[in-house]
N, C-alpha and C. Protein backbone atom coordinates (compact mmCIF):
# COMPACT_ATOMS: atom_id res chain seq x y z
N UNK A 1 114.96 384.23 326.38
CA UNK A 1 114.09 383.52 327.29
C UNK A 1 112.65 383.79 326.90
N UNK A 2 112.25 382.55 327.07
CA UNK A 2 110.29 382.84 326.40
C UNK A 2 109.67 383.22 327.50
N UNK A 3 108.07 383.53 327.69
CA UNK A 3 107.37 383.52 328.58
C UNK A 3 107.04 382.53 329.20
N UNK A 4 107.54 381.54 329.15
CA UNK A 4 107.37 380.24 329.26
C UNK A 4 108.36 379.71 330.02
N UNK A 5 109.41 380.44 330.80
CA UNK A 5 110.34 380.35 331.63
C UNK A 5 111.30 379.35 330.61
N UNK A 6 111.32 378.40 329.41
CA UNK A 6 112.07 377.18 329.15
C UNK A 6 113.18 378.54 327.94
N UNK A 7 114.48 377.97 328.25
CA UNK A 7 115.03 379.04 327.06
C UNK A 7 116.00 377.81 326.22
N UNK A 8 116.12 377.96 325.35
CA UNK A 8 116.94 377.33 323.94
C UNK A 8 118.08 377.69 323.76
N UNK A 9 119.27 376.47 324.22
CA UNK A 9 120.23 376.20 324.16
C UNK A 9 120.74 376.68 322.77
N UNK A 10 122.01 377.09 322.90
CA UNK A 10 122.64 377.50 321.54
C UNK A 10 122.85 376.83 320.81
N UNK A 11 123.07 375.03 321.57
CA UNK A 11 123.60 374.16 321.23
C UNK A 11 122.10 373.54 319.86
N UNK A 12 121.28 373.98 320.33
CA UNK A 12 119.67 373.75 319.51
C UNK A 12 119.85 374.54 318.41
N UNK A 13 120.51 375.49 318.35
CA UNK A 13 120.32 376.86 317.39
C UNK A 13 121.57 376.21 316.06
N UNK A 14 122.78 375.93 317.13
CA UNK A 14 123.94 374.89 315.71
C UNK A 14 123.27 374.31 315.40
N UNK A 15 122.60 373.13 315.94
CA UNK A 15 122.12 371.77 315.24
C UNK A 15 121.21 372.17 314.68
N UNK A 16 120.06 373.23 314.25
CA UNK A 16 119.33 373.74 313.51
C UNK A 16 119.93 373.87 312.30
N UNK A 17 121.30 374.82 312.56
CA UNK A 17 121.50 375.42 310.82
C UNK A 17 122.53 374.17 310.68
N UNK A 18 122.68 373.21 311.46
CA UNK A 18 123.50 372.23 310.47
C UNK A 18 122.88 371.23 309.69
N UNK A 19 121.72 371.26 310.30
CA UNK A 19 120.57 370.30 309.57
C UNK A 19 119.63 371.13 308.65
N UNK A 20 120.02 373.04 308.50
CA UNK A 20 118.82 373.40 307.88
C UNK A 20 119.48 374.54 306.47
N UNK A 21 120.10 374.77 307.37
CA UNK A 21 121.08 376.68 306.71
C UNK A 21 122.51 375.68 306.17
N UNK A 22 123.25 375.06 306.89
CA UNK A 22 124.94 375.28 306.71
C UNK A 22 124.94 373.73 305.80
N UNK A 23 125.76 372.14 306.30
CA UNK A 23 125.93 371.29 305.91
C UNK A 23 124.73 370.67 305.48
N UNK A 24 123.48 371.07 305.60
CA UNK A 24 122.06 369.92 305.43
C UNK A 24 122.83 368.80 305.41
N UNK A 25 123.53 367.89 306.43
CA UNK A 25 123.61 366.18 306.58
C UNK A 25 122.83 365.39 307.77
N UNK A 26 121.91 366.58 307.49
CA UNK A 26 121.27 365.50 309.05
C UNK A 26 119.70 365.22 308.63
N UNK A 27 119.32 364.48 308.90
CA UNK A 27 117.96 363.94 308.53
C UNK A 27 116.46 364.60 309.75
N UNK A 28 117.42 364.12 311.04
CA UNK A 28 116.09 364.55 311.80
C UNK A 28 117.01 365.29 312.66
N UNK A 29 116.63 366.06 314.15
CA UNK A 29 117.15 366.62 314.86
C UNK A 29 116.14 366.24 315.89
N UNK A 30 116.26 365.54 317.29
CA UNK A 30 115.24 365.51 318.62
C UNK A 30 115.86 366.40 319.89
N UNK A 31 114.81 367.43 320.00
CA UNK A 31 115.18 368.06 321.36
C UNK A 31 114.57 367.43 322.48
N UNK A 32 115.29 368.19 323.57
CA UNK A 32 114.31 367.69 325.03
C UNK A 32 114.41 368.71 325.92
N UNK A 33 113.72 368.66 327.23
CA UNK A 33 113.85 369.77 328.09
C UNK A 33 114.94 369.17 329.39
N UNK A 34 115.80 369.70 329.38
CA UNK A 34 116.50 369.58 330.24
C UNK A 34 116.21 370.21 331.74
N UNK A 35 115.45 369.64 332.84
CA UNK A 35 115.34 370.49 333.65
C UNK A 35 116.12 370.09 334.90
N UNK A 36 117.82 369.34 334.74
CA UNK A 36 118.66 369.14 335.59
C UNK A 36 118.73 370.11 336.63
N UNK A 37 119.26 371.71 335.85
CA UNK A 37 119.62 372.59 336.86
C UNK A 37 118.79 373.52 337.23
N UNK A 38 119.12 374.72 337.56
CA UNK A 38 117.66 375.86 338.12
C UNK A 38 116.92 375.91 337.24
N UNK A 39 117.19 376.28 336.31
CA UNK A 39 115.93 376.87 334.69
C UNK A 39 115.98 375.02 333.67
N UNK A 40 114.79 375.28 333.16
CA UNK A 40 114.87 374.52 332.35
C UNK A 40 115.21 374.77 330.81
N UNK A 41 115.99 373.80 329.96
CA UNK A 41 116.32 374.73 328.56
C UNK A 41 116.09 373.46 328.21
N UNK A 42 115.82 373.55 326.45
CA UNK A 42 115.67 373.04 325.53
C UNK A 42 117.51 372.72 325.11
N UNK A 43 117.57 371.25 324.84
CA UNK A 43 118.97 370.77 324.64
C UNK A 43 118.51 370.02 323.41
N UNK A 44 119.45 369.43 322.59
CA UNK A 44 119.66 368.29 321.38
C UNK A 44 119.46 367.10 322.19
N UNK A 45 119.03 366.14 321.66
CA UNK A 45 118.51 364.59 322.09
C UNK A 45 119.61 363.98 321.33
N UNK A 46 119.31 364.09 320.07
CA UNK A 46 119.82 363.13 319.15
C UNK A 46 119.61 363.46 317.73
N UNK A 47 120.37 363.55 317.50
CA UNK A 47 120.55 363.66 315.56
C UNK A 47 121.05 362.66 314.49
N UNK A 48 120.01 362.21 313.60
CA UNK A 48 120.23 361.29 312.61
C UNK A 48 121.14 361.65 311.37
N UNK A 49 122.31 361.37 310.89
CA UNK A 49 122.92 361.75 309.58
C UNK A 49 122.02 361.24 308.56
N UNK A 50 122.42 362.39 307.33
CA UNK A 50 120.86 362.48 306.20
C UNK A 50 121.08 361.18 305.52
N UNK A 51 120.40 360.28 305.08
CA UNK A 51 120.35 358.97 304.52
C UNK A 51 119.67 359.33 303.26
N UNK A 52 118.90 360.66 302.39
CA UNK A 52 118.05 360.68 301.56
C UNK A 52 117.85 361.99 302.11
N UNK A 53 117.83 362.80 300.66
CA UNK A 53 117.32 364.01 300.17
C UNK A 53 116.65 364.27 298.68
N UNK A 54 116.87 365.31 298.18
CA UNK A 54 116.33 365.79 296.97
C UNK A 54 116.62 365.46 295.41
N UNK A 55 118.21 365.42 296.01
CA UNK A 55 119.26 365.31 295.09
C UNK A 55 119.51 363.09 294.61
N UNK A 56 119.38 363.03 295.74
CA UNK A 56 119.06 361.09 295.09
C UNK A 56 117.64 360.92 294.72
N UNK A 57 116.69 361.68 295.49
CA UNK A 57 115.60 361.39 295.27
C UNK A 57 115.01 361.39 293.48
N UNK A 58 115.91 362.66 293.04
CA UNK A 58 115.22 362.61 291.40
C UNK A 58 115.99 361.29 290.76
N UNK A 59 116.37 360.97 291.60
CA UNK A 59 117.05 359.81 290.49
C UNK A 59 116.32 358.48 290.46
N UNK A 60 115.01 358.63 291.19
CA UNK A 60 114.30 357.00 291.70
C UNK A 60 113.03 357.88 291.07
N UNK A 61 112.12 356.72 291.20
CA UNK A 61 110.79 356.80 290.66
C UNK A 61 110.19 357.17 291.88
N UNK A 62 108.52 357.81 291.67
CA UNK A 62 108.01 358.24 292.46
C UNK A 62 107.51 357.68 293.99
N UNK A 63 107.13 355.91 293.46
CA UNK A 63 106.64 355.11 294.65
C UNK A 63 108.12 354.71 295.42
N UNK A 64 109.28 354.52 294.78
CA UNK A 64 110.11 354.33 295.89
C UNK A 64 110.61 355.34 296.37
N UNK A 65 110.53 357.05 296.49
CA UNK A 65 110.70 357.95 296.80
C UNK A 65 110.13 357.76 298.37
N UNK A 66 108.48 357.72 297.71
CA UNK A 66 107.51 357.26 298.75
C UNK A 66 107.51 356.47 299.60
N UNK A 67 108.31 355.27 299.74
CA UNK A 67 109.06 354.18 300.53
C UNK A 67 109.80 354.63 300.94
N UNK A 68 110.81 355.29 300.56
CA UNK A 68 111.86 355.68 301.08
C UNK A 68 112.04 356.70 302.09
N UNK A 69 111.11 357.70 301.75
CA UNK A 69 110.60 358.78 303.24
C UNK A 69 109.10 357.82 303.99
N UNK A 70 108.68 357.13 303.78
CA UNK A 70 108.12 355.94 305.06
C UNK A 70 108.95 356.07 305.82
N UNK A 71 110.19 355.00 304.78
CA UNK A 71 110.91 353.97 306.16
C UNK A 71 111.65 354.87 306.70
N UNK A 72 112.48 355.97 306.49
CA UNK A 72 112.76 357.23 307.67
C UNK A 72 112.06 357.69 308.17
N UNK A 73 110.53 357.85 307.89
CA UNK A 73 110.00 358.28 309.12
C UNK A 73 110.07 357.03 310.39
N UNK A 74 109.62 356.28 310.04
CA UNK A 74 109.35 355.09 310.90
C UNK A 74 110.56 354.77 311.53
N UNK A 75 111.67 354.65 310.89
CA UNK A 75 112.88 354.92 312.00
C UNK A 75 112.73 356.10 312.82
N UNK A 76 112.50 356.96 312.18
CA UNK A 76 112.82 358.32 313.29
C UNK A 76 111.76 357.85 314.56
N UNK A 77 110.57 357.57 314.51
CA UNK A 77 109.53 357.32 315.02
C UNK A 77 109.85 356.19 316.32
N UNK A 78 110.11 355.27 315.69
CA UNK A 78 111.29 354.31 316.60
C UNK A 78 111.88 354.92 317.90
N UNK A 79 112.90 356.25 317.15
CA UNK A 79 113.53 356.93 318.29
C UNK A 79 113.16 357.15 318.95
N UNK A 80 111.78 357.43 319.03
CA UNK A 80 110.77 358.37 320.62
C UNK A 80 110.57 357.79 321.37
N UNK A 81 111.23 358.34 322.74
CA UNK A 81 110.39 357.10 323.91
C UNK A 81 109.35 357.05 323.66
N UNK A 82 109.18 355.98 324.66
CA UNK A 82 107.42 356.00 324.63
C UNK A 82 106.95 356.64 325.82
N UNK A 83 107.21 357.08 326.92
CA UNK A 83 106.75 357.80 328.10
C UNK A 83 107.11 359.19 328.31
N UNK A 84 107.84 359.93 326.89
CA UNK A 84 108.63 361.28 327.39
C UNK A 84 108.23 361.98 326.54
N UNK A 85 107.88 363.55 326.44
CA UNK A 85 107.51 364.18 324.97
C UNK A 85 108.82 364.51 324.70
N UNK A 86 108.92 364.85 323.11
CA UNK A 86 110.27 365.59 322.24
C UNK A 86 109.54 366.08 321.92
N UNK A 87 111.37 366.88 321.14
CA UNK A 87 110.04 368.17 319.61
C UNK A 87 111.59 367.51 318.77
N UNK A 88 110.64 367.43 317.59
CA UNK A 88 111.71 367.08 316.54
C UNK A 88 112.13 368.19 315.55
N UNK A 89 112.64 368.23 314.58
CA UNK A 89 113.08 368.73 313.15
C UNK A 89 113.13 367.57 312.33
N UNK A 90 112.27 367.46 311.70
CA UNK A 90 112.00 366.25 310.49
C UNK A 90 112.64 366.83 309.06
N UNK A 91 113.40 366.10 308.71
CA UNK A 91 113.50 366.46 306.71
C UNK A 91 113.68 365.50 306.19
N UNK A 92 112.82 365.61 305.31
CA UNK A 92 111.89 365.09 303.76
C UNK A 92 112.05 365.28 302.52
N UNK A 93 111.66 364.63 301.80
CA UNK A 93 111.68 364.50 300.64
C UNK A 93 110.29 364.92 300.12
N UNK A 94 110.40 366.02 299.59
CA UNK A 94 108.22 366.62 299.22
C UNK A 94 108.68 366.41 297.43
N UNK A 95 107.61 365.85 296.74
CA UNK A 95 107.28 366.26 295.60
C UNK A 95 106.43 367.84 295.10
N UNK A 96 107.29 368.35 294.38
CA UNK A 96 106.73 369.59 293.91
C UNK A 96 105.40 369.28 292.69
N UNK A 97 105.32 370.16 292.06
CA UNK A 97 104.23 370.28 291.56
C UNK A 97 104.22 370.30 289.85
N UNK A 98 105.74 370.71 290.09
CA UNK A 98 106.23 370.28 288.37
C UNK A 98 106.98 369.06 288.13
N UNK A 99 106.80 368.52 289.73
CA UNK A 99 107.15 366.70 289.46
C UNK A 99 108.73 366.50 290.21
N UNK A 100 109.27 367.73 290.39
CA UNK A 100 110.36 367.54 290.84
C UNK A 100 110.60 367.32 292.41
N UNK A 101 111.64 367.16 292.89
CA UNK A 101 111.76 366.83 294.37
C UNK A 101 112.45 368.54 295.24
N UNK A 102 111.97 368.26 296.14
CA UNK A 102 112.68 369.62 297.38
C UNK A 102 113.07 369.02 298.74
N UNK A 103 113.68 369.55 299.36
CA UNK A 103 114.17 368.94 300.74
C UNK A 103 112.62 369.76 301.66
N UNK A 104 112.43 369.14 302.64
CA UNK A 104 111.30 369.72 303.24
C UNK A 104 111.21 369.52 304.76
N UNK A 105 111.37 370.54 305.77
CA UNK A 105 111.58 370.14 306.84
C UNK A 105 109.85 370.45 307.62
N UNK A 106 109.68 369.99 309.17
CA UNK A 106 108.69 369.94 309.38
C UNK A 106 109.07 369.40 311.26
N UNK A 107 108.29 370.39 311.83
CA UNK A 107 108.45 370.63 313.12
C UNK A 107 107.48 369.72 313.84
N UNK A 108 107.77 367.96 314.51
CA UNK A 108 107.17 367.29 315.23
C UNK A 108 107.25 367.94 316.66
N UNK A 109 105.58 367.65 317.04
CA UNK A 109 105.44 367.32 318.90
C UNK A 109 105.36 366.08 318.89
N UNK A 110 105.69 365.81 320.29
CA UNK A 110 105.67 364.51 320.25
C UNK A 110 105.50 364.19 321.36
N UNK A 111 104.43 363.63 322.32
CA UNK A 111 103.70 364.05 323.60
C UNK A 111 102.67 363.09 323.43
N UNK A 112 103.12 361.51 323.85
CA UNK A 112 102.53 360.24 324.26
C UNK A 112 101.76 360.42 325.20
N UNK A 113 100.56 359.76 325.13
CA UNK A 113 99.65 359.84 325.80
C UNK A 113 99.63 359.28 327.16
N UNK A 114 100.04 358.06 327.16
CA UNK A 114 100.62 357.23 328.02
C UNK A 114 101.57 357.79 329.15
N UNK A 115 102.13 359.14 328.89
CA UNK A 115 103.35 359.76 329.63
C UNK A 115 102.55 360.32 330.83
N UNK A 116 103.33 361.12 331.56
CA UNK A 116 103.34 361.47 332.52
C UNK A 116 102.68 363.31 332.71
N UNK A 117 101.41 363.45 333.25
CA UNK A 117 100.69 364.40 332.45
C UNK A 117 101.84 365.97 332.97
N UNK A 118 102.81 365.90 333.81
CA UNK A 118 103.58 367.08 333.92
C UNK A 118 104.33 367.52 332.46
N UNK A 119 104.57 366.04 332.17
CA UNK A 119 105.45 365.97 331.12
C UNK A 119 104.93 366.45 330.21
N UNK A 120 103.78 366.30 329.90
CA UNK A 120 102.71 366.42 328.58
C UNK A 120 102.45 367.98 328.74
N UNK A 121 102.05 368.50 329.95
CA UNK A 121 102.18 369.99 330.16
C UNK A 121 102.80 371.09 329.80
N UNK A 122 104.32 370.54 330.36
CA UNK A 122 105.90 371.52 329.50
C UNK A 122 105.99 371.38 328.57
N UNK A 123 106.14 370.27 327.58
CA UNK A 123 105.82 370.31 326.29
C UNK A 123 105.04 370.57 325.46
N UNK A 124 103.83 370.97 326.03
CA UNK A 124 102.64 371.15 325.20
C UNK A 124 103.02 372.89 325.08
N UNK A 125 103.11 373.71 326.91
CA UNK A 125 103.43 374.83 326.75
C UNK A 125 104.45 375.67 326.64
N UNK A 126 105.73 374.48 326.38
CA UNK A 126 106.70 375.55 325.70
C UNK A 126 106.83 375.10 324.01
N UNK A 127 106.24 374.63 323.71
CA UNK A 127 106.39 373.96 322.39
C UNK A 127 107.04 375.15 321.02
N UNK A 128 105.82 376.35 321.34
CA UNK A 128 106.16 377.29 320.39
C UNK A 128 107.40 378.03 320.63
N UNK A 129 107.86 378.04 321.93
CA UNK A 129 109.21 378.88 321.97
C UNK A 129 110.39 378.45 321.28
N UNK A 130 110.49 376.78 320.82
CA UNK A 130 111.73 376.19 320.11
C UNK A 130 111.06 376.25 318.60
N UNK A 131 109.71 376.39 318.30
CA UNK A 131 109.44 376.18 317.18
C UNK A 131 109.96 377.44 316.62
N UNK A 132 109.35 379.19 317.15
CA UNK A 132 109.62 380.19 316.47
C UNK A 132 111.24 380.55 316.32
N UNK A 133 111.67 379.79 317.81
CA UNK A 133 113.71 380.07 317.35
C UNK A 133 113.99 379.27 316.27
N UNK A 134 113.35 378.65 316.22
CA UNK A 134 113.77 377.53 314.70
C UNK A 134 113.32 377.77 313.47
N UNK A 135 112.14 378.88 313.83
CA UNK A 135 111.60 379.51 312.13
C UNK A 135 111.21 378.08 311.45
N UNK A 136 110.30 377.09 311.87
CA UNK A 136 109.78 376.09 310.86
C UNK A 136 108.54 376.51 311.56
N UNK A 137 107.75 376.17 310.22
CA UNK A 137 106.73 376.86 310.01
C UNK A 137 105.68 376.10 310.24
N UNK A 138 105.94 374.80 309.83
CA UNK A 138 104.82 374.04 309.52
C UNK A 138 104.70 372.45 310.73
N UNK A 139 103.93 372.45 311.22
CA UNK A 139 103.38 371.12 312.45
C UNK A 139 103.16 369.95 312.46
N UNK A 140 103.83 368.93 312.55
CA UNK A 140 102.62 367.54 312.73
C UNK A 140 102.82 366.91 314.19
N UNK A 141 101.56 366.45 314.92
CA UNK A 141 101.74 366.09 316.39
C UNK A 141 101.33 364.81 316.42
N UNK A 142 102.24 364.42 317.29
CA UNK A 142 101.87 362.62 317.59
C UNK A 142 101.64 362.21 319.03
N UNK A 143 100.66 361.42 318.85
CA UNK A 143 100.57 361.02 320.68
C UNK A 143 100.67 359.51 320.86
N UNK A 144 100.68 358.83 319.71
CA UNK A 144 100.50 357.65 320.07
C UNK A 144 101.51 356.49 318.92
N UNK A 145 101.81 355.51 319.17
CA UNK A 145 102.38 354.73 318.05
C UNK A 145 102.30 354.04 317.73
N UNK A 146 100.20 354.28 317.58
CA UNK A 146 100.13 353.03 316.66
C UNK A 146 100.10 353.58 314.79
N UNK A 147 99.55 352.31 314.52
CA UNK A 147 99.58 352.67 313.14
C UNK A 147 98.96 353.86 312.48
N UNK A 148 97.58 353.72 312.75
CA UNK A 148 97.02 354.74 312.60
C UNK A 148 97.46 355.79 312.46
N UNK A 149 97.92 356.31 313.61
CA UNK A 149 98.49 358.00 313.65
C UNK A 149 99.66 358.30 312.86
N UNK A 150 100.47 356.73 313.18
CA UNK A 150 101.96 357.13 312.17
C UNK A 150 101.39 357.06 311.22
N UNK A 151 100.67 356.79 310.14
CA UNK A 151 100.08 356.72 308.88
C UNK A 151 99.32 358.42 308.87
N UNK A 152 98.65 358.85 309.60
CA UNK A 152 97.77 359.76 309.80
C UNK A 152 99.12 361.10 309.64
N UNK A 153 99.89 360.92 310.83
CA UNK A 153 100.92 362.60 310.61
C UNK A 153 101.83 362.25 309.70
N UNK A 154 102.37 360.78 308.73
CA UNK A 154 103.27 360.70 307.73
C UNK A 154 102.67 361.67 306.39
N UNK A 155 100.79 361.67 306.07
CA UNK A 155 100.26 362.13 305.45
C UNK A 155 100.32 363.59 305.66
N UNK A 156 100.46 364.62 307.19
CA UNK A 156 100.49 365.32 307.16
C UNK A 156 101.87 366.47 306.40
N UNK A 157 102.89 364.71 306.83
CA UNK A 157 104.35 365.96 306.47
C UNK A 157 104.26 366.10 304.60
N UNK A 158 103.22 365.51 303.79
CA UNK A 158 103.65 366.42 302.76
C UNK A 158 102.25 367.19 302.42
N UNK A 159 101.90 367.80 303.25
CA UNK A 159 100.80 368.91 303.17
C UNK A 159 101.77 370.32 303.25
């Protein structure tokens, strides 16, 4: 349990290493806060099976690599309501530096502006408690869906 009263379902902790440690077949992972019963916990939303990784990726050229983690983001992106925050688990396709490809995951907020400012609250302040059980390291936050921003945090996930 965090300081943050919200605690993380076990069921968050499988779908982590099945998308990160064990099978890697999943592309994205969306949590939510479940606050049905007394406590509120972090549950699974929805999980995408992997369509593109590392391993097809060396086999295409660089710009359709680049197309190709677009148009999954932009599906995944799709998925988000528009009035509710998530936290995602994103994985990617990053170019390395000796040209080759890596799988690359990357921890979305996701906290529309438009929503409901309680909503925007719990998510804003339990955010880090699912991030550190999940050990991803690295951030991109979205509030809005227009172009801009999806263009703006697509640039962030290969920083």
């Amino acid at each position: 349990m965090a300081m943050s009263g919200i605690a993380v379902s076990q069921e968050c902790e499988k779908a982590h290493e099945r998308q990160h440690k064990k099978e890697k077949d999943v592309q994205w992972t969306v949590y939510r806060i479940d606050q049905a019963g007394k406590k509120a916990v972090v549950v699974v939303d929805s999980q995408k099976e992997r369509v593109f990784c590392a391993n097809t990726a060396s086999q295409q050229h660089c710009d359709e690599v680049k197309k190709t983690n677009k148009q999954i983001w932009l599906d995944f992106i799709d998925c988000l309501p528009d009035l509710e925050g998530r936290y995602a688990v994103f994985d990617f396709v990053q170019p390395t530096s000796s040209g080759a490809y890596k799988d690359a995951i990357r921890f979305v907020a996701w906290s529309p502006e438009q929503g409901p400012i309680k909503n925007k609250m719990i998510y804003s302040s339990t955010k880090d408690t699912l991030k550190k059980k999940l050990d991803v390291q690295k951030e991109v936050f979205l509030s809005t869906k227009s172009t801009e921003d999806i263009e703006d945090a697509f640039a962030q996930l290969m920083v």
